[in-house]
N, C-alpha and C. Protein backbone atom coordinates (compact mmCIF):
# COMPACT_ATOMS: atom_id res chain seq x y z
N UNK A 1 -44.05 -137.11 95.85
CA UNK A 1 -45.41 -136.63 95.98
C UNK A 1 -45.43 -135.13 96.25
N UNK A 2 -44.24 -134.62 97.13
CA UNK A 2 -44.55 -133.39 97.41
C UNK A 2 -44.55 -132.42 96.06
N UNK A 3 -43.77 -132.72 94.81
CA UNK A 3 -43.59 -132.26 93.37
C UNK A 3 -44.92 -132.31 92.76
N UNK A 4 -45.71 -133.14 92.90
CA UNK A 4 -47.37 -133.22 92.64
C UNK A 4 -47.66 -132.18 92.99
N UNK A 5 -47.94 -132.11 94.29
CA UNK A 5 -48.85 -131.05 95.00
C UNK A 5 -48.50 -129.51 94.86
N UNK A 6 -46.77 -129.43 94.50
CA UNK A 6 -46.75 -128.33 94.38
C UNK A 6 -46.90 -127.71 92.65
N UNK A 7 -46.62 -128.66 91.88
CA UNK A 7 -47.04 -128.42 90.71
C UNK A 7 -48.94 -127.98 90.49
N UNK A 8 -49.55 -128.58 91.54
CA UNK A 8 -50.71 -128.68 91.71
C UNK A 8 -51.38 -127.14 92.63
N UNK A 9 -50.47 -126.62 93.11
CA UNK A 9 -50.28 -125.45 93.96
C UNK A 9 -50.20 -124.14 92.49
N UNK A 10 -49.36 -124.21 91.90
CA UNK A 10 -49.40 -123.75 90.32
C UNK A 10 -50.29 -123.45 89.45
N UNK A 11 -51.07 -124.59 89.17
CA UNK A 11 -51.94 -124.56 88.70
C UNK A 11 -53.47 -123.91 89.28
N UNK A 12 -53.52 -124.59 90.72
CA UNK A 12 -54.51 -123.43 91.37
C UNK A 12 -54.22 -122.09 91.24
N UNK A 13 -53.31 -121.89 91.27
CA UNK A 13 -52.89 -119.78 91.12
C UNK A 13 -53.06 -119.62 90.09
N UNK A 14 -52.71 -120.66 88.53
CA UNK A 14 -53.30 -119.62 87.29
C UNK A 14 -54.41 -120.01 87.19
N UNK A 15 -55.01 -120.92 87.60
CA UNK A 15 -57.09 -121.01 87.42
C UNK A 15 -57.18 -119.47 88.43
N UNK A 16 -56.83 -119.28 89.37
CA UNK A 16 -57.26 -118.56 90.41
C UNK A 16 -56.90 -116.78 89.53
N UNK A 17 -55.64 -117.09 89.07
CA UNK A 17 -55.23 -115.41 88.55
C UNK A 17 -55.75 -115.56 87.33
N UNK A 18 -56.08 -116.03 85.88
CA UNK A 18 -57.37 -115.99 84.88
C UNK A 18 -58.45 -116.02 84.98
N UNK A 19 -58.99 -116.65 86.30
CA UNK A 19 -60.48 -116.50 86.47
C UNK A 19 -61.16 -114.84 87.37
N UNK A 20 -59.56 -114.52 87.72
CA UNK A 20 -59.87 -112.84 88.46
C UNK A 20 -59.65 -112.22 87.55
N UNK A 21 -58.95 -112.21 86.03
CA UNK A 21 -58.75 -111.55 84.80
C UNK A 21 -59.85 -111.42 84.24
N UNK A 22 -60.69 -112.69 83.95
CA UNK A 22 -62.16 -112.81 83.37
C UNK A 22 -63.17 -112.40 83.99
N UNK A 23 -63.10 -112.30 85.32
CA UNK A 23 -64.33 -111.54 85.95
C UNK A 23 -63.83 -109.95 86.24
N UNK A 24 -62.92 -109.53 85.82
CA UNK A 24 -62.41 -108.11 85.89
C UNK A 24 -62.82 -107.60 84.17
N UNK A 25 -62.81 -108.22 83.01
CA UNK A 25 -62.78 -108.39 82.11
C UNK A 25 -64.40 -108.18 81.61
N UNK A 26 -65.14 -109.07 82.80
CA UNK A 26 -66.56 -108.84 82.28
C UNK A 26 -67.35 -107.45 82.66
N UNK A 27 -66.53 -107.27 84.34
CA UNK A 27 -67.08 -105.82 84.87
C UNK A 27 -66.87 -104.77 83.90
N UNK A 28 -65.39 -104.99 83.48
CA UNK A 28 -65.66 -103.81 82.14
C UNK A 28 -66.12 -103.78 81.27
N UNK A 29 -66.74 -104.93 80.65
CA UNK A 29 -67.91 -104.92 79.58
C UNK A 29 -69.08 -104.31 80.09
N UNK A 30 -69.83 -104.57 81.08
CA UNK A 30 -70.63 -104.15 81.43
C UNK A 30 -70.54 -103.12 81.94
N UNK A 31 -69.78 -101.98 82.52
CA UNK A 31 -69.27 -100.82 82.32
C UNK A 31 -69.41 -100.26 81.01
N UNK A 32 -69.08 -100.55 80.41
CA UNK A 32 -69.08 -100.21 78.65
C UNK A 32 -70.54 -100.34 78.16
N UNK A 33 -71.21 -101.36 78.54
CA UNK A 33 -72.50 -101.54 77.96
C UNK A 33 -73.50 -100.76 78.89
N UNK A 34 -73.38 -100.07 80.19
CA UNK A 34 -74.41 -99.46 80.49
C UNK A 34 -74.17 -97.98 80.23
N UNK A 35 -72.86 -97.56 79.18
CA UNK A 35 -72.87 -96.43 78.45
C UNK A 35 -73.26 -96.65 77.55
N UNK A 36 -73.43 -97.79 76.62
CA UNK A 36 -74.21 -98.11 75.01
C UNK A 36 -75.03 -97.78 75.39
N UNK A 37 -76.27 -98.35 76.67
CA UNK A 37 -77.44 -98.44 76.57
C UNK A 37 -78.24 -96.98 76.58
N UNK A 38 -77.17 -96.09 76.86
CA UNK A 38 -78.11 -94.56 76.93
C UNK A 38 -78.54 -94.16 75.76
N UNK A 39 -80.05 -94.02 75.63
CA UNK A 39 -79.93 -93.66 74.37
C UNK A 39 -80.09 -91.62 74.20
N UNK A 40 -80.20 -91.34 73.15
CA UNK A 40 -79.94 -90.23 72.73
C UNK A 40 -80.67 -89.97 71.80
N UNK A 41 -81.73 -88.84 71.83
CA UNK A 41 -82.58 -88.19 70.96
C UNK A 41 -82.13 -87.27 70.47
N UNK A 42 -81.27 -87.15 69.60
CA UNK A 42 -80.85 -86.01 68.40
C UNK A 42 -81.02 -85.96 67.70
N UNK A 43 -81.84 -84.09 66.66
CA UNK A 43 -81.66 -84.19 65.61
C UNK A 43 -80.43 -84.60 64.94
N UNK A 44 -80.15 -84.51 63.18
CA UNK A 44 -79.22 -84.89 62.47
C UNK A 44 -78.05 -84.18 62.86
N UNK A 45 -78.34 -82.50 63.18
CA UNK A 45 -76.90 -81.94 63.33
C UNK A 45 -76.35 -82.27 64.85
N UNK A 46 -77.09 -82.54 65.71
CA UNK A 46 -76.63 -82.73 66.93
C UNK A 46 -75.95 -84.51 67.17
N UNK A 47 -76.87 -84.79 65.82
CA UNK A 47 -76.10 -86.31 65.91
C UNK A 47 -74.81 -86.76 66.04
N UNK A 48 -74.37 -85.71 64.75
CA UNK A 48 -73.12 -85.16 64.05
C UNK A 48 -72.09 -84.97 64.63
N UNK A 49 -72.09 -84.25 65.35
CA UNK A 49 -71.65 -83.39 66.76
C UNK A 49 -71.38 -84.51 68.10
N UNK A 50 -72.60 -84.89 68.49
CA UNK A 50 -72.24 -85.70 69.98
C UNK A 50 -72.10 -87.13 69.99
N UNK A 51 -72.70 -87.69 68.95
CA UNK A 51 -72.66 -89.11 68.74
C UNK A 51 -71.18 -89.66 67.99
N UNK A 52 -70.77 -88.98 68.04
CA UNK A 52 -69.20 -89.87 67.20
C UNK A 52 -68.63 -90.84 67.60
N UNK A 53 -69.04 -90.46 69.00
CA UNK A 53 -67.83 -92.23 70.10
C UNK A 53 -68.85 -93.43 69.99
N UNK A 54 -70.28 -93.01 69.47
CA UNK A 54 -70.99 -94.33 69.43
C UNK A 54 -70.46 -95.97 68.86
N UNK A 55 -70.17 -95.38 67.53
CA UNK A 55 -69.25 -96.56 66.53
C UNK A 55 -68.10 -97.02 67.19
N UNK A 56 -67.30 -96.28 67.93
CA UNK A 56 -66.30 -96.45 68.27
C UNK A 56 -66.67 -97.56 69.98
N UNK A 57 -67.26 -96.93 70.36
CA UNK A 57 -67.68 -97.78 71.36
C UNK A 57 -68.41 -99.09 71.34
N UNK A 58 -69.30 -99.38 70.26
CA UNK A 58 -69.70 -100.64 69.72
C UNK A 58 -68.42 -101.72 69.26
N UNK A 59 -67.40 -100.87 68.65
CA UNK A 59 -67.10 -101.87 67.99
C UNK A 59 -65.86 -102.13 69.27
N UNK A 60 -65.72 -101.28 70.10
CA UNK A 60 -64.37 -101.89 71.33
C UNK A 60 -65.51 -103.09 72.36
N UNK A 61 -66.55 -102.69 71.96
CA UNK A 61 -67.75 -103.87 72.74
C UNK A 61 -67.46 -104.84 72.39
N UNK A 62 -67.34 -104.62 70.57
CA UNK A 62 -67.34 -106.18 70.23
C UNK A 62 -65.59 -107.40 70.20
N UNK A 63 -65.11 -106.45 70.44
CA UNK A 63 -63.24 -106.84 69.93
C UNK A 63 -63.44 -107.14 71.74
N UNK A 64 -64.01 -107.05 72.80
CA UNK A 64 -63.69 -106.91 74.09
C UNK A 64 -64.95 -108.10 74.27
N UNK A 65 -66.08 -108.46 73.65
CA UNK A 65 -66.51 -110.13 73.63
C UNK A 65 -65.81 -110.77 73.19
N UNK A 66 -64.91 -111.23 71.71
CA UNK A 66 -64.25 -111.58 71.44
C UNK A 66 -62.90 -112.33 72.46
N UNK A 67 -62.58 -111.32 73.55
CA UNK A 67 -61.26 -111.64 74.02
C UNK A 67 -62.24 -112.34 75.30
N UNK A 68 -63.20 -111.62 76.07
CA UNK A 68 -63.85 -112.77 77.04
C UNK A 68 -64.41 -113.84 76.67
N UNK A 69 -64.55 -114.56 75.50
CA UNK A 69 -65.11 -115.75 75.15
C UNK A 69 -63.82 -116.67 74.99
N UNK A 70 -62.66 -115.82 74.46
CA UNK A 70 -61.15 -116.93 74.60
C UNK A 70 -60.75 -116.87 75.86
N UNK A 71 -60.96 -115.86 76.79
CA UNK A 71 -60.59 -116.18 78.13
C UNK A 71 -61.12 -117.10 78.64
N UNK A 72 -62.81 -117.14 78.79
CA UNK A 72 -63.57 -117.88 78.93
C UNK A 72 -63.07 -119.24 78.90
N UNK A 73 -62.65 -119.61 77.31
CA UNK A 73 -62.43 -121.23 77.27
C UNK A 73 -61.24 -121.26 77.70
N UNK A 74 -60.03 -120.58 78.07
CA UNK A 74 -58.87 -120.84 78.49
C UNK A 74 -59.26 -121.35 80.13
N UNK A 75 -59.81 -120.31 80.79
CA UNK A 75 -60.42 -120.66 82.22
C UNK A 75 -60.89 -122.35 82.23
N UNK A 76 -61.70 -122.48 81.54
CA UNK A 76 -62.98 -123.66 81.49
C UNK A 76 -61.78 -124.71 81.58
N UNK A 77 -60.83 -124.62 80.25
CA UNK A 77 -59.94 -125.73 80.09
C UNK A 77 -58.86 -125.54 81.32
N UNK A 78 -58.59 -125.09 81.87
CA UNK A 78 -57.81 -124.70 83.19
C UNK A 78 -57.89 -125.68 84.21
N UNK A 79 -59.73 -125.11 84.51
CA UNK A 79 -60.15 -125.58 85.40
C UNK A 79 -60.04 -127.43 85.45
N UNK A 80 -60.63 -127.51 84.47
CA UNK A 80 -60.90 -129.03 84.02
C UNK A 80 -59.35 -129.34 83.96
N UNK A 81 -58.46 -128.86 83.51
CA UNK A 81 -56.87 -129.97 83.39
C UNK A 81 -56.61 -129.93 85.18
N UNK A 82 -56.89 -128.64 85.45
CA UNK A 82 -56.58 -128.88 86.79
C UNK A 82 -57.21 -129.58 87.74
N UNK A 83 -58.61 -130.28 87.51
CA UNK A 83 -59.59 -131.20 88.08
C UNK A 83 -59.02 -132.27 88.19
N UNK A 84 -58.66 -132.46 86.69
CA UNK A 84 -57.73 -133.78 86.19
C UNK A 84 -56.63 -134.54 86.58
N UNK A 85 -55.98 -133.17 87.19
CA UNK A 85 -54.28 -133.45 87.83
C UNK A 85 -54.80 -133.68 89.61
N UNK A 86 -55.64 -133.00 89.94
CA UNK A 86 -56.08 -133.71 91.80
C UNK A 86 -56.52 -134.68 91.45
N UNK A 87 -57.59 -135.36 90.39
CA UNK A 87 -58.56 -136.53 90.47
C UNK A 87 -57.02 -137.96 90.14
N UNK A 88 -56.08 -137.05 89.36
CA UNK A 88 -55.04 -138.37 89.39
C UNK A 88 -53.93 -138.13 90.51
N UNK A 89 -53.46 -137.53 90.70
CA UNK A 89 -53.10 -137.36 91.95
C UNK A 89 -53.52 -138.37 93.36
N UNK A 90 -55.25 -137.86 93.78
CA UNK A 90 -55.54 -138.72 94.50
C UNK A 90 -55.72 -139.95 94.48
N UNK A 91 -55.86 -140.51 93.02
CA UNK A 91 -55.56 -141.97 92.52
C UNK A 91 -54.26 -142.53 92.48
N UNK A 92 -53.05 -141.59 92.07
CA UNK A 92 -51.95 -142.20 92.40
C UNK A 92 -51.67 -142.24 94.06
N UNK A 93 -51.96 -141.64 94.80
CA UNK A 93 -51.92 -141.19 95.98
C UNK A 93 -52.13 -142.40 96.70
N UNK A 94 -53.61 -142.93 96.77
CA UNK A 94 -53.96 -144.30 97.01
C UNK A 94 -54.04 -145.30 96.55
């Protein structure tokens, strides 16, 4: 039994260390997105000029949802196998 629990000890630390990856993961999205949201009134030549990181910053927005939505389900399924392994655990247990 004690091989349970500590296998079970394991598994709490990577739900615990991916779910501090994914909420570190989201702060920097939203970091990122309350620089999208500024907007900017420029004519064409000033567009030219100051707006260049715009594209570039949209599209690291979008490659950086991408990786929090697979973190996301890696977490989710984590959580749940690891629900799975106490809920049998305490059934083998008693």
């Amino acid at each position: 039994m004690g091989s349970l629990m500590s296998i079970l000890d394991y598994l709490l630390g990577f739900c615990g260390a991916i779910s501090a990856f994914l909420v570190v993961l989201v702060i920097y999205g939203n970091a990122l997105d309350s620089r999208e949201d500024t907007e900017l009134y420029l004519n064409q030549k000033e567009q030219e000029v100051m707006a260049g990181d715009q594209p570039a910053l949209v599209g690291r927005m979008n490659r950086l949802a991408r990786v929090i939505v697979i973190v996301a389900i890696v977490t989710g399924i984590s959580l749940l196998g690891t629900a799975g392994f106490w809920a049998w655990i305490r059934l083998y247990k008693s």
